[in-house]
Protein backbone atom coordinates (compact mmCIF):
# COMPACT_ATOMS: atom_id res chain seq x y z
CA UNK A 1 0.00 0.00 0.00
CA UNK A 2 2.61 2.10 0.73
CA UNK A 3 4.25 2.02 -2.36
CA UNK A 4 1.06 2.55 -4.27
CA UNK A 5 0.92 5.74 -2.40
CA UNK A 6 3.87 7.14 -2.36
CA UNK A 7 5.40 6.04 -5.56
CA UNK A 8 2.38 5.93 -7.64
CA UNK A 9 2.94 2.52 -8.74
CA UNK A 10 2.15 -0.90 -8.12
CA UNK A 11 4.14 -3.64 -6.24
CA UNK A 12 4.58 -5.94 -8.92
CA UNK A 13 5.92 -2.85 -11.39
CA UNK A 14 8.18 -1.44 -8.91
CA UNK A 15 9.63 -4.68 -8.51
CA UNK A 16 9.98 -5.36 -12.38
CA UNK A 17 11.38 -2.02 -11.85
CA UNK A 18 14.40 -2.60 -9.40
CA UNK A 19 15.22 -6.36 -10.89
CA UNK A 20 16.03 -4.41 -14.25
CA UNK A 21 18.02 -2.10 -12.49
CA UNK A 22 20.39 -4.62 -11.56
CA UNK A 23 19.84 -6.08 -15.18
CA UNK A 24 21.55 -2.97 -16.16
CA UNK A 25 24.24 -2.97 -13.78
CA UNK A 26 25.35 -6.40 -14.81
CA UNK A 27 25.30 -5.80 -18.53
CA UNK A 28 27.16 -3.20 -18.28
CA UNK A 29 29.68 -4.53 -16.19
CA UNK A 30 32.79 -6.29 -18.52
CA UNK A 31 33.38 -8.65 -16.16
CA UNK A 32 29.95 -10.68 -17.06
CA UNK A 33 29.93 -9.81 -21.17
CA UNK A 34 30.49 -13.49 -21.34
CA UNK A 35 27.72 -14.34 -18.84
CA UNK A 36 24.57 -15.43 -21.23
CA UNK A 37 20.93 -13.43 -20.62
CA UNK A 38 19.14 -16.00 -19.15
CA UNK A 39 22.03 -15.91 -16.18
CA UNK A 40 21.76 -12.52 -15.56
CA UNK A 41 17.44 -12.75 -16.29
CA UNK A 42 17.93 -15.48 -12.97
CA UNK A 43 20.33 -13.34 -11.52
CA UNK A 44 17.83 -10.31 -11.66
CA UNK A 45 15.41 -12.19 -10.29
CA UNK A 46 13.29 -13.22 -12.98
CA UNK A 47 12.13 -16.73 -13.45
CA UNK A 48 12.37 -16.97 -17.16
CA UNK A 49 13.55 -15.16 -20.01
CA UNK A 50 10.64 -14.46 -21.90
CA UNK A 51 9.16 -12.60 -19.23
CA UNK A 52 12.92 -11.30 -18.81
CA UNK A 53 13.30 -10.26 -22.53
CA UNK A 54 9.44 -8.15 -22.76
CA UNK A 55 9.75 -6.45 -19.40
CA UNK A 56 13.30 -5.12 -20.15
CA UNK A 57 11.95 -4.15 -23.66
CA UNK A 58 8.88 -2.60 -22.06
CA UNK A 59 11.03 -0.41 -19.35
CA UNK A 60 14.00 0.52 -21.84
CA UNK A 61 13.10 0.28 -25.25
CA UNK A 62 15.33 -2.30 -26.16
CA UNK A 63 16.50 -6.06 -25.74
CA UNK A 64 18.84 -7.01 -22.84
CA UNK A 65 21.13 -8.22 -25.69
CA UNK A 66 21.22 -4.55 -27.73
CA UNK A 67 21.22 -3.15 -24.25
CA UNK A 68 24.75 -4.77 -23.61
CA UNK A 69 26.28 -4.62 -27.07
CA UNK A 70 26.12 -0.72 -26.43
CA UNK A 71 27.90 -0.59 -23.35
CA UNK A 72 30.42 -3.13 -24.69
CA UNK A 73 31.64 -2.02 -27.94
């Protein structure tokens, strides 16, 4: 309840939220560009990487895998 108040959003999208933050910090990070996405989807969090792939697409705008390739040229 409290973070429908006083973020304005609901649980389940606020957690979606923070797992892809840390999706983010680990493609990012060199030391995992040989780690494949359905590691990093578990190590987010997420349970599979369907659901992995559409909510990262949904909160960026693009896949985990163009995502990284941009940080790692």
């Amino acid at each position: 309840m409290t973070i429908n108040i006083e973020k304005n959003r609901n649980f389940h999208n606020f957690i979606n939220d923070y797992r892809i933050e840390e999706a983010k910090k680990i493609l990012q990070d060199k030391n995992y560009s040989d780690t494949n996405i359905l590691n990093i989807a578990f190590k987010s969090g997420f349970q599979s990487k369907s659901v992995f792939n559409r909510v990262f697409k949904q909160i960026t705008g693009q896949s985990p895998k163009d995502y990284r390739s941009s940080f790692l040229k």
